[in-house]
C-alpha atoms as a PDB file:
ATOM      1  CA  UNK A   1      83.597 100.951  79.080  1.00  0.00           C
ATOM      2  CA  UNK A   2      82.932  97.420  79.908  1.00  0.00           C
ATOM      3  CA  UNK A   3      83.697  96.831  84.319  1.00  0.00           C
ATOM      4  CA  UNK A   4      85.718  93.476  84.447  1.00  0.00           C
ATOM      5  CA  UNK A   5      86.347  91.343  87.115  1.00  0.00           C
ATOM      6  CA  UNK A   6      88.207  87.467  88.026  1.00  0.00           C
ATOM      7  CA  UNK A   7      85.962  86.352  90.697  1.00  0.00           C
ATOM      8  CA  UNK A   8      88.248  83.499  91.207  1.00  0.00           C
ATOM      9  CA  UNK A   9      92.017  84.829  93.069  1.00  0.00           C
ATOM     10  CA  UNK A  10      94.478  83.551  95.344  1.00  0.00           C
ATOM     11  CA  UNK A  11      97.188  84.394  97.565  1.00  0.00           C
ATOM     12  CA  UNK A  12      99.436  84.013 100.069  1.00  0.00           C
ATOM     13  CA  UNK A  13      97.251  83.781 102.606  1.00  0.00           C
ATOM     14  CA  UNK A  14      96.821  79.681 101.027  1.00  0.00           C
ATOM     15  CA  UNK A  15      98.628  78.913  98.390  1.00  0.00           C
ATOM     16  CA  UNK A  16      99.695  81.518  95.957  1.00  0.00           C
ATOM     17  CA  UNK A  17     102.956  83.340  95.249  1.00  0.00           C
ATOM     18  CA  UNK A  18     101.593  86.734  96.150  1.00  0.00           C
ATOM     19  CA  UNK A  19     100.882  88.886  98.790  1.00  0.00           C
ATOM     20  CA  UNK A  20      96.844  89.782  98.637  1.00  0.00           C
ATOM     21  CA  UNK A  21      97.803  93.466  98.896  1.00  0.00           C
ATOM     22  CA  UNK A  22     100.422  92.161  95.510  1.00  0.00           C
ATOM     23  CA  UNK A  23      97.334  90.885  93.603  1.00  0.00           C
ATOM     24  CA  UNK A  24      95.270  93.910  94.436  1.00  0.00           C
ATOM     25  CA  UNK A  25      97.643  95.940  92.784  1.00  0.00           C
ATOM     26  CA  UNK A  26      98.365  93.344  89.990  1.00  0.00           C
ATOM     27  CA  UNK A  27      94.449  93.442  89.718  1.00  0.00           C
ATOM     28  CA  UNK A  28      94.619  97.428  89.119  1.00  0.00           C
ATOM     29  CA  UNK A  29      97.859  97.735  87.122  1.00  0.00           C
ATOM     30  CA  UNK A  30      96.018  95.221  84.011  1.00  0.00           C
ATOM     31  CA  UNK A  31      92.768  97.208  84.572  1.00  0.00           C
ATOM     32  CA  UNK A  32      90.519  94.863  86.185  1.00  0.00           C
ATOM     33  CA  UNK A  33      87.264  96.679  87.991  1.00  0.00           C
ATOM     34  CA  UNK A  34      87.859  94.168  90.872  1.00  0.00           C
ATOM     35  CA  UNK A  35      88.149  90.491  92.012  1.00  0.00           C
ATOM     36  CA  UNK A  36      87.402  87.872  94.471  1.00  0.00           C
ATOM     37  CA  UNK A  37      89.974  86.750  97.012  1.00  0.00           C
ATOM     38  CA  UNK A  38      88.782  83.100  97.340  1.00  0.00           C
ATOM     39  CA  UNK A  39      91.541  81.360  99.011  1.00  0.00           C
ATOM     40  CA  UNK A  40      91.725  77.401 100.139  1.00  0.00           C
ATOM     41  CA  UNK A  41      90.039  76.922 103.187  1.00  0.00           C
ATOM     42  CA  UNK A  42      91.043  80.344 104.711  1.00  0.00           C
ATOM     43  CA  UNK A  43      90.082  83.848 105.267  1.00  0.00           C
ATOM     44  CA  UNK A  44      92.969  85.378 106.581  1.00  0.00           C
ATOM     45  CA  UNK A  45      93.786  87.438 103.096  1.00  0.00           C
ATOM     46  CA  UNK A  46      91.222  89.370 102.943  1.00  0.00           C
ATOM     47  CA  UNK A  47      91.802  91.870 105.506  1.00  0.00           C
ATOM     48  CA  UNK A  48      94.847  92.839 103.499  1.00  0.00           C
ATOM     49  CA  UNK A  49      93.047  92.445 100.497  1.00  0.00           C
ATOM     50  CA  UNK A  50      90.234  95.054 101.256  1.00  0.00           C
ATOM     51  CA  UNK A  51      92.715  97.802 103.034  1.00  0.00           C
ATOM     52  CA  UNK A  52      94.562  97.388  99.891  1.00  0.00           C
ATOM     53  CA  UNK A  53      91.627  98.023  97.793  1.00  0.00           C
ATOM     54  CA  UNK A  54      90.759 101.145  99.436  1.00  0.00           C
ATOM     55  CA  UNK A  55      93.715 102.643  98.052  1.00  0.00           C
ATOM     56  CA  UNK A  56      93.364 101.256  94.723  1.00  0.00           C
ATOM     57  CA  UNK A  57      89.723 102.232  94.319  1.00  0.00           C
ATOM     58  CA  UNK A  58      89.140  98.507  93.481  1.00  0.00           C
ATOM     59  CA  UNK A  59      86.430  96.216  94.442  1.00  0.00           C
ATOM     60  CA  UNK A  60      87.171  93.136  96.738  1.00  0.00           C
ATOM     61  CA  UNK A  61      84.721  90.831  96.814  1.00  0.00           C
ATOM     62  CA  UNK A  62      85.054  88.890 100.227  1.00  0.00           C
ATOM     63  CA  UNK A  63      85.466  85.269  99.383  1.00  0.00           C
ATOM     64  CA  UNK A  64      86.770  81.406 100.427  1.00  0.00           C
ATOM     65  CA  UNK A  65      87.392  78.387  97.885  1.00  0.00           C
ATOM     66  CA  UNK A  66      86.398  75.690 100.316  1.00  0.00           C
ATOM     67  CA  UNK A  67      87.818  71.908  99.352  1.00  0.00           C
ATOM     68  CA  UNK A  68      86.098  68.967  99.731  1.00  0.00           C
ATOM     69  CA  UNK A  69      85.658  65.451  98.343  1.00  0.00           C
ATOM     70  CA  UNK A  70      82.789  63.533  97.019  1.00  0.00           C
ATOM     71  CA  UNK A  71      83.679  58.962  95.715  1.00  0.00           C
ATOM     72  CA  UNK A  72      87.335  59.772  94.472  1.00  0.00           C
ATOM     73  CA  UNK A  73      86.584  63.598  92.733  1.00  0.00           C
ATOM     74  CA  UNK A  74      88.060  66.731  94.282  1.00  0.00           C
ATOM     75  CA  UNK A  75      85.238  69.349  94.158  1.00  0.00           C
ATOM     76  CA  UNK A  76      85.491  72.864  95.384  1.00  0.00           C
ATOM     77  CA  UNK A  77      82.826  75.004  96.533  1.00  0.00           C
ATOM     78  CA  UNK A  78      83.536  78.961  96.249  1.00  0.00           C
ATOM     79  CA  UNK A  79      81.702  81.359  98.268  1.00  0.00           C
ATOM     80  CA  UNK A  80      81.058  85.270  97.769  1.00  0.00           C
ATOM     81  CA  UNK A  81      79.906  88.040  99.941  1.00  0.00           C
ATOM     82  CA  UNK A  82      80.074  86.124 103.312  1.00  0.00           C
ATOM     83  CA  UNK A  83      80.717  87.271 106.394  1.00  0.00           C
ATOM     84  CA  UNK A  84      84.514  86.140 107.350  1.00  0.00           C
ATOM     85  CA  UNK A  85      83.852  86.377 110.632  1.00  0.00           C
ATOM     86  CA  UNK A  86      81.159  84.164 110.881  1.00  0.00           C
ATOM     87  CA  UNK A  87      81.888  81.510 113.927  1.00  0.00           C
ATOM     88  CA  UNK A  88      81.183  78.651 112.654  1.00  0.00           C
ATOM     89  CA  UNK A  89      83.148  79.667 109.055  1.00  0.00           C
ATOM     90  CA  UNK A  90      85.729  80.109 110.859  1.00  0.00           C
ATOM     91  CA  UNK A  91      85.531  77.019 113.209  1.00  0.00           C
ATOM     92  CA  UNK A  92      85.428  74.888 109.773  1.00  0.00           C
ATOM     93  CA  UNK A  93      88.081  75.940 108.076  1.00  0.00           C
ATOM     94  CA  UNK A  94      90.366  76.028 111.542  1.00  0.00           C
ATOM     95  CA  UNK A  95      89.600  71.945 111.293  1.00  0.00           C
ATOM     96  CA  UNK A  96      90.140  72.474 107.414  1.00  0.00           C
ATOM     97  CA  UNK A  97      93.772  74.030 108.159  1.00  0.00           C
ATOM     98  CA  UNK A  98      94.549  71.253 111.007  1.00  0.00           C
ATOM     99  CA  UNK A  99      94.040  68.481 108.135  1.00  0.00           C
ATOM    100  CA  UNK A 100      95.986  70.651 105.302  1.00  0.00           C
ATOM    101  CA  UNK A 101      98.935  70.377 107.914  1.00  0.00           C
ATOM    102  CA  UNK A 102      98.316  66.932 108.629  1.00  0.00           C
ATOM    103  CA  UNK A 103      98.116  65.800 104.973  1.00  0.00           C
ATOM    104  CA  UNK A 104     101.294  67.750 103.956  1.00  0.00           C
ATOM    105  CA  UNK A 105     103.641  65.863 107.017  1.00  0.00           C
ATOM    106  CA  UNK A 106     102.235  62.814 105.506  1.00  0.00           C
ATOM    107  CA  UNK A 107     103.152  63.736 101.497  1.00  0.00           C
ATOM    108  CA  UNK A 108     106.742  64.657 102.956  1.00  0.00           C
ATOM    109  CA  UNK A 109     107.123  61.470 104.813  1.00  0.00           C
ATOM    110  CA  UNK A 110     106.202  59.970 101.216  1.00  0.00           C
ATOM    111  CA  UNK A 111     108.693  61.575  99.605  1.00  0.00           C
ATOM    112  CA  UNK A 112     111.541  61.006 102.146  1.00  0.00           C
ATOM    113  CA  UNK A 113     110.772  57.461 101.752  1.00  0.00           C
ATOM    114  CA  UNK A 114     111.175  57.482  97.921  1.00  0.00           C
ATOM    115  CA  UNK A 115     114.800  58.761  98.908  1.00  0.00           C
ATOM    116  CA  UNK A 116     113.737  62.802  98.181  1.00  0.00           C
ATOM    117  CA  UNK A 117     115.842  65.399 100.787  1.00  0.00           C
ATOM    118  CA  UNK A 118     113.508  67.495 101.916  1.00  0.00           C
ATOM    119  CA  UNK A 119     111.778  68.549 105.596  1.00  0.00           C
ATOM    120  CA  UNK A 120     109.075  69.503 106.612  1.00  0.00           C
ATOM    121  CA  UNK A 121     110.750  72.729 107.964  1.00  0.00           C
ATOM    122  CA  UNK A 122     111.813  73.357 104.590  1.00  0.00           C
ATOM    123  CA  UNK A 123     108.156  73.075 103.316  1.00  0.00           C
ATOM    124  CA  UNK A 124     106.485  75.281 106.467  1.00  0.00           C
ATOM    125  CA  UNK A 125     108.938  78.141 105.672  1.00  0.00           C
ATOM    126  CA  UNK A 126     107.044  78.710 102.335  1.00  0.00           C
ATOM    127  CA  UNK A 127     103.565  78.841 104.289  1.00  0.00           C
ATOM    128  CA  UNK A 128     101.763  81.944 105.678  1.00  0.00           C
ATOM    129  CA  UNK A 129      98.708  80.481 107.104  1.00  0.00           C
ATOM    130  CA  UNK A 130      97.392  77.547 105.125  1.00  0.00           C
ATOM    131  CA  UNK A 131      99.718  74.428 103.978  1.00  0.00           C
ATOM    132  CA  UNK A 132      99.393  72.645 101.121  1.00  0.00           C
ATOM    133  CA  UNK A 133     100.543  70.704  98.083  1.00  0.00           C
ATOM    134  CA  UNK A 134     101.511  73.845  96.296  1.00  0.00           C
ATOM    135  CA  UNK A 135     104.195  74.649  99.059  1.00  0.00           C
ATOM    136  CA  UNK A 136     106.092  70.678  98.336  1.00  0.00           C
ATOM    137  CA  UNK A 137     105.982  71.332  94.901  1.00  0.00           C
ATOM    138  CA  UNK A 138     107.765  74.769  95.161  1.00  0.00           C
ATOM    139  CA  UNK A 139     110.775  72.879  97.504  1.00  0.00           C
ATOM    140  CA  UNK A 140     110.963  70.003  95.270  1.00  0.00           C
ATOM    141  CA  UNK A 141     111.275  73.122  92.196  1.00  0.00           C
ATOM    142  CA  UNK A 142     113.658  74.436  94.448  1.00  0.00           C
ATOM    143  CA  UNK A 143     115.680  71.273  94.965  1.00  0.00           C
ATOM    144  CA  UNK A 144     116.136  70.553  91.506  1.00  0.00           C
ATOM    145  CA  UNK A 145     113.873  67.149  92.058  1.00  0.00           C
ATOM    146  CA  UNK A 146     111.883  68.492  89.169  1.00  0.00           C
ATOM    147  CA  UNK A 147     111.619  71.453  87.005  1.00  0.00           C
ATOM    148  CA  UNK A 148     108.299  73.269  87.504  1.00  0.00           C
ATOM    149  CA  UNK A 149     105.279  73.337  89.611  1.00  0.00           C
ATOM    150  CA  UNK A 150     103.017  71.309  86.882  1.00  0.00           C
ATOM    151  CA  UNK A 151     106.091  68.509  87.188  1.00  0.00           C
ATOM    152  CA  UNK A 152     105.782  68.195  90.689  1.00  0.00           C
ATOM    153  CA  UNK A 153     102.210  67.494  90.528  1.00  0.00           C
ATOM    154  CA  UNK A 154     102.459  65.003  87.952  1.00  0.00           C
ATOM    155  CA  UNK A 155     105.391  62.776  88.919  1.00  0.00           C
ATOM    156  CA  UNK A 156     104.392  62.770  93.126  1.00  0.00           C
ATOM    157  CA  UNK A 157     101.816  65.251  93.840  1.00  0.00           C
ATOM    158  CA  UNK A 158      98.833  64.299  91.979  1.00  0.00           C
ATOM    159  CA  UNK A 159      96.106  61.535  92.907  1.00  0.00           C
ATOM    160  CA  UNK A 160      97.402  58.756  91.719  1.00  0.00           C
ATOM    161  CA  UNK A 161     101.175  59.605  92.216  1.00  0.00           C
ATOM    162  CA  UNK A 162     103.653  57.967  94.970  1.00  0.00           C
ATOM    163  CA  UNK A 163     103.661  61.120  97.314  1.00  0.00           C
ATOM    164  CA  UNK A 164      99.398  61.761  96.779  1.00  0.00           C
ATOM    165  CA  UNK A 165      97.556  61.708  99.933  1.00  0.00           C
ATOM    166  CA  UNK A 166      93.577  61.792 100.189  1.00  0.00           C
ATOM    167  CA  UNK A 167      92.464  65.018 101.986  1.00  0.00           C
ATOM    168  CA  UNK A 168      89.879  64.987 105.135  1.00  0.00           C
ATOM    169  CA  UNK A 169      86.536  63.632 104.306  1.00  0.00           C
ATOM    170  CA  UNK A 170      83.809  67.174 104.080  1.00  0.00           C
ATOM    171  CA  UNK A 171      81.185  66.890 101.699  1.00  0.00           C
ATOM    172  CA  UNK A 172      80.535  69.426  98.742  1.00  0.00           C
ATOM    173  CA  UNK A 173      76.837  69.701 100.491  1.00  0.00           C
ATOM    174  CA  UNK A 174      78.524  70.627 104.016  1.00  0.00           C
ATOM    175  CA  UNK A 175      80.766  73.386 102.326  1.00  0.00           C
ATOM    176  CA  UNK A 176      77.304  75.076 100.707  1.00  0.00           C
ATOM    177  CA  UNK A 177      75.717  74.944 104.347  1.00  0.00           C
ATOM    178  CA  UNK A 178      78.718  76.698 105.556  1.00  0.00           C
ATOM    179  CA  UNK A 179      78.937  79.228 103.058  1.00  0.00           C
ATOM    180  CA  UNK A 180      75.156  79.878 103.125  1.00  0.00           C
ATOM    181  CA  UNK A 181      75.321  80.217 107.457  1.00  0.00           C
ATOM    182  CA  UNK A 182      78.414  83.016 106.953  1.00  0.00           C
ATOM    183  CA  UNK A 183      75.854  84.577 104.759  1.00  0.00           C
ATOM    184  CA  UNK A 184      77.662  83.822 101.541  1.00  0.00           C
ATOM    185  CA  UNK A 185      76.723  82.468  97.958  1.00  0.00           C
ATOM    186  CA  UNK A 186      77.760  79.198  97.559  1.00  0.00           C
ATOM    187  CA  UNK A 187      79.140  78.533  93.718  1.00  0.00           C
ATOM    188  CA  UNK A 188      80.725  75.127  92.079  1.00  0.00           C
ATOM    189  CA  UNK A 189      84.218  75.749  91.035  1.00  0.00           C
ATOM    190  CA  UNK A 190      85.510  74.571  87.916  1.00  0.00           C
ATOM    191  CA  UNK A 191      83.105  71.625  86.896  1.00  0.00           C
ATOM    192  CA  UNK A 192      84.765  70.913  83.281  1.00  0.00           C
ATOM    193  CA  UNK A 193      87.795  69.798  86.060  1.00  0.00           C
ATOM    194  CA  UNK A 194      86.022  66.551  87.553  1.00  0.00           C
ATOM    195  CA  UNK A 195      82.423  66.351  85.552  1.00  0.00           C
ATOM    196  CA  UNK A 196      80.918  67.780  88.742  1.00  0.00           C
ATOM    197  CA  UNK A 197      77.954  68.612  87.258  1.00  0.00           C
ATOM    198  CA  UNK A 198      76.380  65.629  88.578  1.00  0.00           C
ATOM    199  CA  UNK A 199      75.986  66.923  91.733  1.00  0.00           C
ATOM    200  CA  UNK A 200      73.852  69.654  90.799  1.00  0.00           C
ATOM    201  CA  UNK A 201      70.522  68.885  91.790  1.00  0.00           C
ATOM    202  CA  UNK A 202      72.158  67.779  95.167  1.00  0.00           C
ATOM    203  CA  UNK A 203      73.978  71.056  95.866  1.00  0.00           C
ATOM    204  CA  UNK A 204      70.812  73.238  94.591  1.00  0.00           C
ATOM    205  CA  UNK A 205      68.917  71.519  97.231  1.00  0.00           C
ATOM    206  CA  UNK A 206      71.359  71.932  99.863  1.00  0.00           C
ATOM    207  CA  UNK A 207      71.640  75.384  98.302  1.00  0.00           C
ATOM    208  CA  UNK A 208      73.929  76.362  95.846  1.00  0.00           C
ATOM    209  CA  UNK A 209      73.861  79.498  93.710  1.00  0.00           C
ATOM    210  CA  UNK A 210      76.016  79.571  91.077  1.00  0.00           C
ATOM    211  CA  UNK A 211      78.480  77.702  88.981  1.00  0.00           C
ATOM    212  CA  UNK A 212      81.444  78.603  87.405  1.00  0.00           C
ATOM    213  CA  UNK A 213      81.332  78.549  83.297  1.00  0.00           C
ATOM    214  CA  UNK A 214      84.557  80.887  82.166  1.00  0.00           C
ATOM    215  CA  UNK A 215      87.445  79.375  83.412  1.00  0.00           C
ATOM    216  CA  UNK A 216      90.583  79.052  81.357  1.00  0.00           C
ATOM    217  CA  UNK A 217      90.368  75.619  81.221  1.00  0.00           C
ATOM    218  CA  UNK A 218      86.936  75.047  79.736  1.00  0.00           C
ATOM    219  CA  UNK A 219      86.778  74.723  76.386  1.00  0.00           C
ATOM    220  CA  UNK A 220      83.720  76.705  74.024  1.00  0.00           C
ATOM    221  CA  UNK A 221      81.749  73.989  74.560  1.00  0.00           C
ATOM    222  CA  UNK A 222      81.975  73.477  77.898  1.00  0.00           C
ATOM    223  CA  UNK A 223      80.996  77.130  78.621  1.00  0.00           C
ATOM    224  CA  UNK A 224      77.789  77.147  76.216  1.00  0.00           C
ATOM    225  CA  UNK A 225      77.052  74.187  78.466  1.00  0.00           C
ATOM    226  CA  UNK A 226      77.304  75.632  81.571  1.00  0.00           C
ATOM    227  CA  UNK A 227      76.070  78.396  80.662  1.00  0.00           C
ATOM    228  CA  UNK A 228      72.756  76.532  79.925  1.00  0.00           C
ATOM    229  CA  UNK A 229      72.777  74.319  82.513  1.00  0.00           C
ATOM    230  CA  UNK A 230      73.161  77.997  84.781  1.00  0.00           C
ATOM    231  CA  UNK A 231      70.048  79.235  82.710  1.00  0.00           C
ATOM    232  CA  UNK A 232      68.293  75.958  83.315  1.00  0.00           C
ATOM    233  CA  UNK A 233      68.525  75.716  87.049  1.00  0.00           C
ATOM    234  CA  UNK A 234      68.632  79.566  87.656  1.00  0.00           C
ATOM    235  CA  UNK A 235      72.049  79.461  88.305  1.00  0.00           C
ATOM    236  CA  UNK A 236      74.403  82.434  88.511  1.00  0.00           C
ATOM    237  CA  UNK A 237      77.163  81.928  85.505  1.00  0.00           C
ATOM    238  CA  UNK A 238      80.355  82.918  86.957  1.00  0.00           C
ATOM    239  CA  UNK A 239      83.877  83.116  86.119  1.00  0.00           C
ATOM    240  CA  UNK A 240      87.397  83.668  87.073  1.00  0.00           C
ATOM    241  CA  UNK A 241      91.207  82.687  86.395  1.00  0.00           C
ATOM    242  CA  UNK A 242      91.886  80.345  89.422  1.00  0.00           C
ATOM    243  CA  UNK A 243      95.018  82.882  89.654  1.00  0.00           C
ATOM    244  CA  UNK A 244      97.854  81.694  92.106  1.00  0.00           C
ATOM    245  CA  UNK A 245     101.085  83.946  90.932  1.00  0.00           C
ATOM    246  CA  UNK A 246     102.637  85.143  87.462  1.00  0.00           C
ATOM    247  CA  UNK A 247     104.629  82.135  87.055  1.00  0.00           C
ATOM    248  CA  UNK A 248     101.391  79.563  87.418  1.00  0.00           C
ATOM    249  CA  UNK A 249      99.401  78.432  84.957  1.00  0.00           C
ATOM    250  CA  UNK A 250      96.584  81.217  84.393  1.00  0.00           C
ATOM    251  CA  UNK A 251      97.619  84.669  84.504  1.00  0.00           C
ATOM    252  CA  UNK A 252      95.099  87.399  86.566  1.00  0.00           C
ATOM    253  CA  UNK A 253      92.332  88.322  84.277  1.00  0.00           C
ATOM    254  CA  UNK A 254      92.042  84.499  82.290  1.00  0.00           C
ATOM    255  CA  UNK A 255      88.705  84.231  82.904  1.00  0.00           C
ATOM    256  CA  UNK A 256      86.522  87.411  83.468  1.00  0.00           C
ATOM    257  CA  UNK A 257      82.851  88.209  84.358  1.00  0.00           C
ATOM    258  CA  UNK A 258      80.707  92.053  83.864  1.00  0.00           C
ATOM    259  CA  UNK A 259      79.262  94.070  86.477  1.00  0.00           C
ATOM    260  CA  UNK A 260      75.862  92.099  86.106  1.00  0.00           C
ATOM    261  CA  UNK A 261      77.372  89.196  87.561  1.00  0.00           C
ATOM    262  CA  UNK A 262      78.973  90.618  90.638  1.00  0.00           C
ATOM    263  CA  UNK A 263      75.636  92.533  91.235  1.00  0.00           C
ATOM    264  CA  UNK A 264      73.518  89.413  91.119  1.00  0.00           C
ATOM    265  CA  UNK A 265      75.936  87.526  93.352  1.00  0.00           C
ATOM    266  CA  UNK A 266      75.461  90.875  96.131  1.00  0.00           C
ATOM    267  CA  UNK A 267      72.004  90.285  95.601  1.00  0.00           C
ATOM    268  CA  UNK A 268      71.532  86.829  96.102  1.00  0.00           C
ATOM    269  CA  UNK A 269      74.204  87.548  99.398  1.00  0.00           C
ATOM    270  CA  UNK A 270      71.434  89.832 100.378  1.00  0.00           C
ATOM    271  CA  UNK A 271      73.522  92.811  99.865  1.00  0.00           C
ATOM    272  CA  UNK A 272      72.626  96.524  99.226  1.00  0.00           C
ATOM    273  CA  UNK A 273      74.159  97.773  95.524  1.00  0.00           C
END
């Protein structure tokens, strides 16, 4: 039987709608070998996430999705099998957190001014370490102001929209050095998103060591491409569903890699099999 696993999970601990000890089970109950917690810009799930695992004889592999910006694109660089106690990890994404919070009271004083009724109480009560635009959209769902998460995003939330604010300036090429210093594997998220691929030759230098080719939002064709553009600059091709709860967009298990994959990223991490 063929192992399967969604490198690509969050939770609670940023901005999805479940618990990572919830996923970990969800993970199990749809037969999944194992996954990747890889929150925004935090840590603080995994703890749960690999007690949980235990239980579940599942595999956690010990992750971050770390945000940055590069001109006007959002890019994300994921990290695997790094050390989440790593100082100056942890020191970054502290900042990281500090400017999530920062950019959210500024998106809610946005939206008061466009004559919306919400606080930013109201919008901290749905947080459990890590705030962001996911947590106004579920108030503004929950006030009625529009009907779904997706709505929220593209009426006020998204770049572009009234309520959008930029997020604090850190370079794709800083978030690879900070992965690579926790002793992680730095991967691009999601290029078919923002045409990241661009930046390749950039991040390989500063040391990147994947990319991300399944993802339920790439079409064929843009996986056969990254796949070869993986191939091309020795690359490791991964995957994963960019899960944040059962009632977002991808379900757990999208977007799935084999056991090869999850071995060569422990390699590359430095890790025994």
């Amino acid at each position: 039987m063929t192992l399967l696993f969604d490198l690509h999970v969050h939770t609670m601990a940023s901005d999805g709608a479940e618990t990572p000890a919830e996923v970990v089970a969800r993970a199990k109950s749809i037969g999944l070998a194992g996954i990747a917690v890889t929150d925004h810009d935090t840590v603080a799930g995994l703890a749960e996430a690999l007690e949980a695992a235990k239980k579940e004889n599942l595999l956690v592999v010990p992750g971050v999705e770390i945000s940055t910006e590069e001109g006007e694109r959002e890019i994300h660089i994921l990290g695997y099998f790094l050390d989440p106690t790593h100082p100056n990890l942890l020191a970054t994404l502290r900042w990281l957190k500090e400017k999530r919070l920062e950019r959210v009271v500024e998106m809610v004083r946005r939206l008061q001014n466009l004559g919306i009724p919400l606080t930013l109480e109201e919008v901290v009560a749905k947080v459990r370490v890590a705030a962001g635009r996911p947590h106004v959209a579920r108030v503004l769902v929950e006030k009625g102001v529009v009907a779904s998460i997706e709505e929220a995003f593209q009426r006020f939330l998204g770049r572009g929209c009234p309520a959008y604010v930029p997020r604090a300036r850190f370079s794709p090429v800083e978030a690879v050095k900070v992965v690579h210093q926790a002793g992680g594997v730095p991967v691009l998220a999601h290029p078919g998103l923002n045409s990241a691929e661009e930046l390749l030759p950039e991040l390989i230098k500063a040391g990147l060591q994947g990319i991300e080719v399944e993802y339920p939002e790439h079409t064929p064709e843009q996986r056969a491409y990254y796949r070869e553009l993986a191939s091309s600059f020795g690359l490791i091709a991964t995957g994963g569903s960019d899960y944040h709860g059962p009632h977002y967009r991808h379900p757990l298990g999208a977007a799935v890699v084999t056991e090869e994959v999850v071995l060569a990223l422990r390699r590359a991490a430095g890790k025994s099999e």
